[in-house]
Protein backbone atom coordinates (compact mmCIF):
# COMPACT_ATOMS: atom_id res chain seq x y z
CA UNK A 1 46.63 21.99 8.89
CA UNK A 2 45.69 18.93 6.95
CA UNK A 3 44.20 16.04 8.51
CA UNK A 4 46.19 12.60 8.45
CA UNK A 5 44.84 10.15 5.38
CA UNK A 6 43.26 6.71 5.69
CA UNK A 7 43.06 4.62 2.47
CA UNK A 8 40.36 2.32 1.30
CA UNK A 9 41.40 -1.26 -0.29
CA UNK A 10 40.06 -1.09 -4.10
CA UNK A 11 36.65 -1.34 -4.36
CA UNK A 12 35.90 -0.47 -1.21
CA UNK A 13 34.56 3.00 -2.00
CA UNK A 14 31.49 2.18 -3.04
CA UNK A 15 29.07 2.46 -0.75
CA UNK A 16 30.17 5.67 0.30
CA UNK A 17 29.97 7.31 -2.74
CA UNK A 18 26.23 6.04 -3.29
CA UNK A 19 25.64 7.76 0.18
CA UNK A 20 26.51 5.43 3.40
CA UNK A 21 29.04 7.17 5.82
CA UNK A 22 30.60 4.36 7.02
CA UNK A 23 34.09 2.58 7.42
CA UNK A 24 34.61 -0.79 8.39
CA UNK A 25 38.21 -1.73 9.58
CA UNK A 26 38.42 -4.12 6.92
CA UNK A 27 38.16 -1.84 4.21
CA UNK A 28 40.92 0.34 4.70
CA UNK A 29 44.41 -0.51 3.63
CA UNK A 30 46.35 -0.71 6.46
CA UNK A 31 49.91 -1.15 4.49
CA UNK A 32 49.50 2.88 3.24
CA UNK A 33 47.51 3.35 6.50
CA UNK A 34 48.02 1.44 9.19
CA UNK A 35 45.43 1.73 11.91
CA UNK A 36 48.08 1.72 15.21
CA UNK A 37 49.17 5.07 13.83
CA UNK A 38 45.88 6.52 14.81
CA UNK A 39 43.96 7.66 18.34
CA UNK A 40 40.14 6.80 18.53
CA UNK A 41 38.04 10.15 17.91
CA UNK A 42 40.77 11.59 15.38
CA UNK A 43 39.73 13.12 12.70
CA UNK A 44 41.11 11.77 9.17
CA UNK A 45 41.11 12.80 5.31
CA UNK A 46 39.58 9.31 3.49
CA UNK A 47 40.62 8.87 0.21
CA UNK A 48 39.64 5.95 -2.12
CA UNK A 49 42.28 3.83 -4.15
CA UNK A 50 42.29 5.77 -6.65
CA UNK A 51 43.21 8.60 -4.29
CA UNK A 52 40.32 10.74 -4.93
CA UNK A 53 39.05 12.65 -1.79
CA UNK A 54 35.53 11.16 -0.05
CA UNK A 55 35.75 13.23 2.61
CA UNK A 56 36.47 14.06 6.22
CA UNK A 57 36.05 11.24 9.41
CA UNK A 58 36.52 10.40 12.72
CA UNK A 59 38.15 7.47 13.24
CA UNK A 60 38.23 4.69 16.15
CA UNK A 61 41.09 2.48 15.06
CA UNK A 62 39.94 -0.08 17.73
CA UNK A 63 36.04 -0.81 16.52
CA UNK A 64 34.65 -2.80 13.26
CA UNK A 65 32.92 0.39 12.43
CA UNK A 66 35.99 2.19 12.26
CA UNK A 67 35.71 5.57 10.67
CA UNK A 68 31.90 7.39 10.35
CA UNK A 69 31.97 10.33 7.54
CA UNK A 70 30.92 13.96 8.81
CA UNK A 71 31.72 15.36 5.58
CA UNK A 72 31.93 14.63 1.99
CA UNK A 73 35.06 17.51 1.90
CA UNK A 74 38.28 17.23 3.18
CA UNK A 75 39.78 18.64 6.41
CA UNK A 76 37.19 19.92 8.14
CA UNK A 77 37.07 21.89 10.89
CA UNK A 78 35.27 20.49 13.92
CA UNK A 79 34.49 23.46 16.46
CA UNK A 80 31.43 24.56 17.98
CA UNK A 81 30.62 26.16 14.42
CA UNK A 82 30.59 23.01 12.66
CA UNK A 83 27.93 21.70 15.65
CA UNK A 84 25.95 24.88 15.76
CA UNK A 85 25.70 24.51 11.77
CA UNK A 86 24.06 21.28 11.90
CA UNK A 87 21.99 22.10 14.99
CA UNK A 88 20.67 24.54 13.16
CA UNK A 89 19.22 22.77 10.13
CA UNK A 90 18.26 19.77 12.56
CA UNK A 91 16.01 22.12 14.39
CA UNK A 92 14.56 23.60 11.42
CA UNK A 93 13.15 19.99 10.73
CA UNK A 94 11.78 19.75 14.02
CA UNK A 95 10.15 23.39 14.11
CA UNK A 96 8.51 22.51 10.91
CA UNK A 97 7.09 19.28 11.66
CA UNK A 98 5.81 20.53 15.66
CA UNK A 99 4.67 23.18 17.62
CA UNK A 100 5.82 22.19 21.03
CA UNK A 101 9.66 21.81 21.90
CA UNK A 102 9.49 17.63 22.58
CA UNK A 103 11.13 15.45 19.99
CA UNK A 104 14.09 13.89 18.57
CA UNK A 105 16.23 16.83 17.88
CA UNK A 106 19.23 14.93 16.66
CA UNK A 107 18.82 12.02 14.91
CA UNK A 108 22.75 10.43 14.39
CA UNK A 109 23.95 9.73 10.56
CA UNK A 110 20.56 10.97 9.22
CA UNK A 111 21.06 14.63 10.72
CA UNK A 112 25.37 14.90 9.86
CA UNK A 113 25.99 13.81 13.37
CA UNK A 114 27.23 10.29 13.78
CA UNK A 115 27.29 8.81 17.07
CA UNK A 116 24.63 11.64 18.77
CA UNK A 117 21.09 11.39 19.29
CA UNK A 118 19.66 14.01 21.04
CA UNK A 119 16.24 14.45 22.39
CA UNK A 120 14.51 17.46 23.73
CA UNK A 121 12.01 17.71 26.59
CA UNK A 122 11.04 21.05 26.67
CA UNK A 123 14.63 23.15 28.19
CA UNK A 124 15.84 20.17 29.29
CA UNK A 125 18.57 18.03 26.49
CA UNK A 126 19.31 14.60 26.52
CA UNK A 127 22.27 13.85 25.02
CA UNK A 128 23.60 10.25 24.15
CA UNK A 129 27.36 9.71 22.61
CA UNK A 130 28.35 6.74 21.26
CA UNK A 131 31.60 7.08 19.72
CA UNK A 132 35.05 7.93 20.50
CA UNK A 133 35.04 10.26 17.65
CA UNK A 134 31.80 12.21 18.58
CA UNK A 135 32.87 11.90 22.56
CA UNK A 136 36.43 13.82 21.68
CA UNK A 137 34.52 16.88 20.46
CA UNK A 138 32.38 16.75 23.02
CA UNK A 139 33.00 20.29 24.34
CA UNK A 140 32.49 22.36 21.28
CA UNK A 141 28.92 20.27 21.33
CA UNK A 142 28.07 21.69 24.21
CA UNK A 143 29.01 25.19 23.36
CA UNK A 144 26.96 24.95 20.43
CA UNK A 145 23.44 23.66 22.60
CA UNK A 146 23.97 26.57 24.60
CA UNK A 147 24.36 28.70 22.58
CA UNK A 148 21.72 27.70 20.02
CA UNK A 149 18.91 26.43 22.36
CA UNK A 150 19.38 27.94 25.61
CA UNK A 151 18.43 24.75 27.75
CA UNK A 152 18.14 25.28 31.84
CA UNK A 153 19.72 21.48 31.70
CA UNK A 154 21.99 18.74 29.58
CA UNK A 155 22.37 15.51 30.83
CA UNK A 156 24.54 13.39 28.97
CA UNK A 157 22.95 9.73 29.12
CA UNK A 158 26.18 7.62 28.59
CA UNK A 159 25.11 4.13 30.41
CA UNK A 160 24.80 2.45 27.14
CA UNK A 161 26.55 -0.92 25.67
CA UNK A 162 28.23 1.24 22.54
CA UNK A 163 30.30 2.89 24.84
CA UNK A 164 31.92 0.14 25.98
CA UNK A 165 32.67 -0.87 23.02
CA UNK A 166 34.12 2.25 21.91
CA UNK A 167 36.34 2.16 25.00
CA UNK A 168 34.15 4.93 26.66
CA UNK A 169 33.33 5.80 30.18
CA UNK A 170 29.18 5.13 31.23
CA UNK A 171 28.56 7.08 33.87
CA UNK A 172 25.63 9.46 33.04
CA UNK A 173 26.30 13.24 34.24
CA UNK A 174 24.54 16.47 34.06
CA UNK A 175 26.91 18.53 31.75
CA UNK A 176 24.99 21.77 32.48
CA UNK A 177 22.64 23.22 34.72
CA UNK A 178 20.61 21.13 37.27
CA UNK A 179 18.34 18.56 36.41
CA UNK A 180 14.64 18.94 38.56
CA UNK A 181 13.99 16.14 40.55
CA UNK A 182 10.24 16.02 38.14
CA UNK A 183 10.73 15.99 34.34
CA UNK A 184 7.05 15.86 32.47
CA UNK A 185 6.83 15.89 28.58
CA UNK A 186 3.66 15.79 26.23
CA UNK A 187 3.02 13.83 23.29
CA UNK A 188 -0.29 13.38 21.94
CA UNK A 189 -2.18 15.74 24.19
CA UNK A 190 -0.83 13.41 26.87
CA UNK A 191 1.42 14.26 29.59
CA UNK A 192 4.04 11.79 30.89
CA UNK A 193 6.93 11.55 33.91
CA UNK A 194 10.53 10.48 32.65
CA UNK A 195 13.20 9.50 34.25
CA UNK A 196 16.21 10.32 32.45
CA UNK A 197 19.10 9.33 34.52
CA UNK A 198 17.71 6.02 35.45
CA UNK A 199 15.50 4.97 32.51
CA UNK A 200 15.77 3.58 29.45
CA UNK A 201 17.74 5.03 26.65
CA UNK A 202 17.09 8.90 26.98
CA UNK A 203 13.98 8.35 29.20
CA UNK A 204 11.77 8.06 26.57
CA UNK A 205 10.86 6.91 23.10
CA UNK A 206 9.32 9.25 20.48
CA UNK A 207 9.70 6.99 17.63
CA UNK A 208 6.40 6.00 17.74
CA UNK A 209 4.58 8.58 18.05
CA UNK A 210 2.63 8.26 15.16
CA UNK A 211 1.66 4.74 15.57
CA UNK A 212 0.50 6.12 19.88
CA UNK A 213 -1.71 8.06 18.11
CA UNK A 214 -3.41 6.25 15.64
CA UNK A 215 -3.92 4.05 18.56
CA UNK A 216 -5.27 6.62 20.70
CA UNK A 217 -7.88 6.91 17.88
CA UNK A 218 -9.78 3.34 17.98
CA UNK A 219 -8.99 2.66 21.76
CA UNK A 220 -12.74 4.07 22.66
CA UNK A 221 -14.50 1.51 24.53
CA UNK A 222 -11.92 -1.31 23.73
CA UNK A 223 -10.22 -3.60 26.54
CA UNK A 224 -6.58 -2.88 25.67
CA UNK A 225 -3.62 -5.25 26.53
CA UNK A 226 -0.43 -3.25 26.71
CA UNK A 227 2.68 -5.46 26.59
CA UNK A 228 6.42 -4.40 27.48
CA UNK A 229 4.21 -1.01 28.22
CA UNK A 230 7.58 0.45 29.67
CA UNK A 231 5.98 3.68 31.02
CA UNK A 232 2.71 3.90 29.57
CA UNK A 233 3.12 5.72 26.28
CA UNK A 234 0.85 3.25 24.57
CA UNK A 235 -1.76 2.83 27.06
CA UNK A 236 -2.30 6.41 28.48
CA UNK A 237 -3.48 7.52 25.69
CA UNK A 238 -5.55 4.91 24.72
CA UNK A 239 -7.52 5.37 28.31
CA UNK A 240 -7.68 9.22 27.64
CA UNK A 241 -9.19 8.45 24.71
CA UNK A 242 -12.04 6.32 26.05
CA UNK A 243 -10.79 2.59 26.61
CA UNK A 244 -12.97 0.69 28.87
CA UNK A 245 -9.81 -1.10 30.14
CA UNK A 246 -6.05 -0.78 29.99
CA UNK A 247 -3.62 -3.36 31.50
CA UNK A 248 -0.02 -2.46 31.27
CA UNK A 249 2.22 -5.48 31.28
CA UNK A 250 5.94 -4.74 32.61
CA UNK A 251 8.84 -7.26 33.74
CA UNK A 252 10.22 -3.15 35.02
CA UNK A 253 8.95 -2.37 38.74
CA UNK A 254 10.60 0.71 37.78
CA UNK A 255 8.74 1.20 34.74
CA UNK A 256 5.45 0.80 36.09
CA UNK A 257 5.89 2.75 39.13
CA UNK A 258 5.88 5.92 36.85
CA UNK A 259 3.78 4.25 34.38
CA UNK A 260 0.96 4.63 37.55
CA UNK A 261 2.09 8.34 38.15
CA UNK A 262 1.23 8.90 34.65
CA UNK A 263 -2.06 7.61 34.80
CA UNK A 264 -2.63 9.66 37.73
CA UNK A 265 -0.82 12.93 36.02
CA UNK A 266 -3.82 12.20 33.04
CA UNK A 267 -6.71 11.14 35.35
CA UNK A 268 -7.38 7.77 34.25
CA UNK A 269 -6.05 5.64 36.94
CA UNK A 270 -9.62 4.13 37.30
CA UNK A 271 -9.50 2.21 33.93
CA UNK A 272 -5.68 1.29 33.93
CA UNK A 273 -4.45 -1.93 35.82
CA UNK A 274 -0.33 -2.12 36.19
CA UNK A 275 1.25 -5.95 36.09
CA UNK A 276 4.84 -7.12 36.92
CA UNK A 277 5.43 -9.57 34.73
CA UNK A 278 7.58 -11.89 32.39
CA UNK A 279 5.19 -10.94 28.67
CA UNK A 280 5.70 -14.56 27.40
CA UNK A 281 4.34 -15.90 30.63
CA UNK A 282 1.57 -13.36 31.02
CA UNK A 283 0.41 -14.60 28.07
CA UNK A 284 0.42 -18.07 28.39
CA UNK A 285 -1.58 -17.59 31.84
CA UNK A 286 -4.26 -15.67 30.02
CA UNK A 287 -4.60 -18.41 27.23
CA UNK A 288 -5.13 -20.75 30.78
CA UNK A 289 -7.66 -18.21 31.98
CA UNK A 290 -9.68 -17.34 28.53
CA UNK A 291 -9.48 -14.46 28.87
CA UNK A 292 -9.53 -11.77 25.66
CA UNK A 293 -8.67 -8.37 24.34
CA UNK A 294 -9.99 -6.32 21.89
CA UNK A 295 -6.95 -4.75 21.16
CA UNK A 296 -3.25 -6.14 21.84
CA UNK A 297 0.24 -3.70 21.66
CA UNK A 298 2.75 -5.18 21.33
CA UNK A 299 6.19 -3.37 21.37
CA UNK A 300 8.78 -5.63 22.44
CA UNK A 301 12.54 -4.54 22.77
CA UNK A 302 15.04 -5.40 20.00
CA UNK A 303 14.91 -8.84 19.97
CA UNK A 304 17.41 -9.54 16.91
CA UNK A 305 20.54 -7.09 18.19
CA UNK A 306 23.11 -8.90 15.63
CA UNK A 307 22.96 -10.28 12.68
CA UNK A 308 24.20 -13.47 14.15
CA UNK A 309 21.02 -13.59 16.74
CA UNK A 310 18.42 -13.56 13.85
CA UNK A 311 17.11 -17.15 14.05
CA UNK A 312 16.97 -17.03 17.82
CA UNK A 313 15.55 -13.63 17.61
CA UNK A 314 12.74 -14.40 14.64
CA UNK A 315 11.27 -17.31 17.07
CA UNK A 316 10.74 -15.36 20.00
CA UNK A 317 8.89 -12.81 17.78
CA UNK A 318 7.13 -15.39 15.79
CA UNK A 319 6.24 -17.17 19.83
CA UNK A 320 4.50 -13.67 21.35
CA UNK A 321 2.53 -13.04 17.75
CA UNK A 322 1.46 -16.32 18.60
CA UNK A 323 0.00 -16.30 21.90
CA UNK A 324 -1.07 -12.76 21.35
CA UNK A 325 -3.26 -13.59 18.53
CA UNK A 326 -4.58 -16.60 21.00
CA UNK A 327 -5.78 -14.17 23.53
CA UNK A 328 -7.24 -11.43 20.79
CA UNK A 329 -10.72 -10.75 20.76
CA UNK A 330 -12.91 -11.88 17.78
CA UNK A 331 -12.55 -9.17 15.44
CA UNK A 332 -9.97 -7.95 17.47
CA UNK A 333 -6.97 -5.53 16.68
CA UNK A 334 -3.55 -6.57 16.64
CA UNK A 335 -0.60 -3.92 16.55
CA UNK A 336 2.74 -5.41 16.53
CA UNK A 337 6.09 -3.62 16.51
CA UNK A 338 9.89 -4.44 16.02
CA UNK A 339 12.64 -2.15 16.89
CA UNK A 340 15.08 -4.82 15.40
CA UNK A 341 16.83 -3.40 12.29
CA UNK A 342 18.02 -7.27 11.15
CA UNK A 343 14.49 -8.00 11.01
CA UNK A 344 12.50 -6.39 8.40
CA UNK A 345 9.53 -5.12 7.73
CA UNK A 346 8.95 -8.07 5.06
CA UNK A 347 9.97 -10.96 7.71
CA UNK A 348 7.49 -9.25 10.29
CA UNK A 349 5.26 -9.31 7.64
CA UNK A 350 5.43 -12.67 7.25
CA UNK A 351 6.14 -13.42 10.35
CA UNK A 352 2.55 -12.20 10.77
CA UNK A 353 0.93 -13.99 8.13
CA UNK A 354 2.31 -17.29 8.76
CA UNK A 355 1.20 -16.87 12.34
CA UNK A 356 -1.93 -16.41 11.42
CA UNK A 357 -2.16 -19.19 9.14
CA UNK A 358 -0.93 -21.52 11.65
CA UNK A 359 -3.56 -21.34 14.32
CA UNK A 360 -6.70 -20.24 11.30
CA UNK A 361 -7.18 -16.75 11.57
CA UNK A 362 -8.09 -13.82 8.86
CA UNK A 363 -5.90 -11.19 9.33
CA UNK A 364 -5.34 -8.50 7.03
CA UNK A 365 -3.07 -4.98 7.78
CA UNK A 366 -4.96 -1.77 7.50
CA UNK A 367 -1.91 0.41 8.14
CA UNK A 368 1.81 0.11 8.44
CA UNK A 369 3.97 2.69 10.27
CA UNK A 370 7.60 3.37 11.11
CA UNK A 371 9.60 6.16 13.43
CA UNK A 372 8.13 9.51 13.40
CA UNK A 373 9.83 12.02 11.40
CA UNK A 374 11.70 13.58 14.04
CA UNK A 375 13.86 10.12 13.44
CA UNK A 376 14.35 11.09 9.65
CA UNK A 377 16.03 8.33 7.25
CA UNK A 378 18.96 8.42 5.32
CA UNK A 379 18.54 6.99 2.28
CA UNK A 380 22.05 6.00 1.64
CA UNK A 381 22.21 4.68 5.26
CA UNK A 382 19.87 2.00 5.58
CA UNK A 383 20.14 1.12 8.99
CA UNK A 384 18.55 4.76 9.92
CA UNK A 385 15.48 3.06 9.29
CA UNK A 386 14.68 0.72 11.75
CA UNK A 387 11.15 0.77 12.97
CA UNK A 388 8.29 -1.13 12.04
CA UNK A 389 4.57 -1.46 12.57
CA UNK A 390 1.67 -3.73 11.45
CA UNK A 391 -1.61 -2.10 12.47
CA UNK A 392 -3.75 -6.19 11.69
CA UNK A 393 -7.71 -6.60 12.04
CA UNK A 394 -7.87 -10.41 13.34
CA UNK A 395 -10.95 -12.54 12.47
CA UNK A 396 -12.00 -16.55 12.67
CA UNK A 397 -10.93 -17.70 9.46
CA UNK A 398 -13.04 -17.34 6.66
C-alpha cells in the first residue's frame, strides 16, 4: 500500500536533493497537503512541485522540523528489516574503526536513522528517541538490536527536552533485560563508572575521544585544571598518564561523586582534587588567589542552543576564554571546546584570538579536533557536525 503524499511549495526541494533530509513545516504546501490530515510518526511519500518523487518520511505535523527523510525511494517499508539493514552497516563503521564494543553505534541523520542515537557500552545499549516518527517504530527497533547485537540490556534514555517537543513521554525505562546496578566502560586505556538512567545524555560522551587522548599525551607532569569535568573523562586520563595535579571543577555533586569513583577505579585518587563549583566563579577566585595551570580544559555545555541565543551565548564563551587564559601558566596549554552547532569553528576561532589579543598574549593552535568518528558527518546535513576543538600554546606576548 502506498504511503499518503506531502508536497513541497516550489523551490523548496532544494536542499534535499543536494543531500539534507529535512522538512520544515513551512515548506510544504499545505493547500495539496494539509498538515491536520496527518498523525505525528506517519510515514509519507514527499514529492517536490514538480511532482517528482524525493523519497520516503516520517512526519510530525505538529513540529518546525516536520518531516526527516529515511529514504530517497518511495514507500518504504519500515519493519525490523529496514532497522536491522542499517544496524548493520552502522556497525560495520564501528568494527572498523575499534576493537572493543564502546562507541557511538548510531549516530542519527548521518547513519539513515533520524531521531536515534545509540551508544554501546559493552552488552549494554543506550538508546535515545527523539521523534514521534522514530518513537512509532519503536518496536521493530528493538527487534532488530536483539537480534543483531545480542545485548544482556536496552535502556531507552528518553528524559530529554526534544521529546517534549515532539509531544513524547520522558520517562527513561529499561526496554530489555536488567540493567546492573555498576556499568564501567573504557576509553583510552581508561576505565570509567556511568550512570545511565540518571546522567547526562546517554551517561556518557564519546565525542571526544580523540581530543581525551591527545590530552592524555602532554598531561605528564603538568598541573591540569579540568572545568565542567562532568565525570572525569578529561582528567583521568590525564593523571594516568603522569599529571602532577588534576582538579576537576563541577557545579554536579552528582557528577563528581562518580568522577571520585573513577579515580579510584584507575588508581590515581592521590593526584586528583574534586570541586563543587559555579566554573565562572571558580575562576574568578583563582585570578584573586594567583594561582596557575599549566594546562586548562575547558568543555563547557552548549552554550548557544538556538540561533536566537547566539549573542548571549558568544559572551559567555568569549568571558571563560577570558579568565581561563588569566589563570594559564606561562607557556601554558589551553584546550577549549564548544558543543554549540550555531557557533562555529571560525567564531571560536576568533573568539580565541581576540581574547588573546585583548589581555596581550601569543597564542597560536597546534591542533584542531572535532567528534570522533563513531559520530560520522553528513555532508549534506551540516548540523551533524557540531564539535569543535582548539588545542592553543599560550605565551606573554611577543
Amino acid at each position: 500500500m502506498n504511503h499518503p503524499e506531502i508536497h513541497l511549495k516550489k523551490h523548496e526541494d532544494k536542499r534535499l536533493r543536494k543531500g539534507h533530509v529535512w522538512v520544515f513545516s513551512n515548506e510544504i504546501d499545505t493547500q495539496r497537503s494539509p498538515l491536520e490530515q496527518f498523525t505525528a510518526g506517519q510515514l509519507v511519500n514527499v514529492t517536490g512541485q514538480d511532482g517528482k518523487a524525493l523519497g520516503t518520511a516520517y512526519i510530525n505535523p505538529n513540529t518546525l522540523i516536520c518531516a526527516r527523510l529515511l529514504s530517497r525511494k518511495s514507500n518504504l517499508k519500515c519493519g525490523s528489516n529496514f532497522f536491522k539493514a542499517r544496524l548493520t552497516t552502522a556497525l560495520l563503521l564501528r568494527e572498523t574503526l575499534f576493537d572493543k564494543p564502546f562507541y557511538r553505534l548510531v549516530f542519527g541523520e548521518s547513519d539513515g536513522l533520524p531521531g536515534l542515537v545509540i551508544d554501546r557500552f559493552g552488552d549494554i545499549l543506550a538508546v535515545q528517541i527523539t521523534t514521534a516518527g522514530m518513537e512509532a517504530h519503536k518496536e521493530f527497533l528493538l527487534t532488530a538490536l536483539i537480534e543483531l547485537l545480542a545485548p544482556t540490556t536496552i535502556v531507552f534514555k528518553n528524559d530529554n527536552s526534544q521529546r517534549e517537543l515532539e509531544g513524547l513521554d520522558t520517562t527513561s525505562v529499561v526496554a530489555y533485560g536488567e540493567l546492573p546496578e555498576q556499568v564501567v566502560i573504557e576509553e583510552n586505556q581508561a576505565r570509567f563508572n556511568i550512570d545511565i538512567m540518571n546522567g547526562q545524555k546517554t551517561g556518557w560522551f564519546f565525542d571526544h575521544r580523540n581530543s581525551r587522548k591527545q590530552l592524555a599525551a602532554i598531561a605528564g607532569n603538568k598541573r591540569v585544571l579540568d572545568l565542567f569535568s562532568y565525570t572525569g573523562a578529561w582528567g583521568i586520563p590525564a593523571a594516568i598518564n603522569g599529571a602532577t595535579e588534576v582538579i576537576c571543577v563541577d557545579s554536579s555533586e552528582g557528577a563528581l561523586t562518580i568522577a571520585k569513583s573513577n579515580a579510584q577505579l584507575n588508581n590515581v585518587s592521590d593526584r586528583m582534587q574534586f570541586v563543587r563549583s559555579d566554573v565562572f566563579e571558580f575562576l574568578k577566585q583563582a585570578r584573586l588567589n594567583n594561582e596557575h595551570y599549566d594546562i586548562i580544559v575547558l568543555d563547557p555545555p552548549a552554550l548557544v542552543k538556538r540561533r536566537k541565543d547566539f549573542k548571549q551565548g558568544y559572551e559567555a564563551y568569549r568571558r571563560l576564554n577570558d579568565l581561563a587564559l588569566q589563570v594559564l601558566a606561562p607557556n601554558g596549554i589551553l584546550v577549549s571546546a564548544s558543543c554549540s552547532y550555531h557557533l562555529t569553528a571560525e567564531n571560536l576561532h576568533e573568539l580565541l584570538r581576540s581574547t588573546a589579543r585583548h589581555i596581550d598574549r601569543h597564542m597560536v593552535f597546534f591542533n584542531q579536533s572535532g567528534q570522533g568518528p563513531d559520530h560520522p558527518v553528513h555532508p549534506g546535513v551540516p548540523e551533524s557536525a557540531y564539535l569543535k576543538t582548539f588545542f592553543c600554546s599560550v605565551s606573554t606576548s611577543l
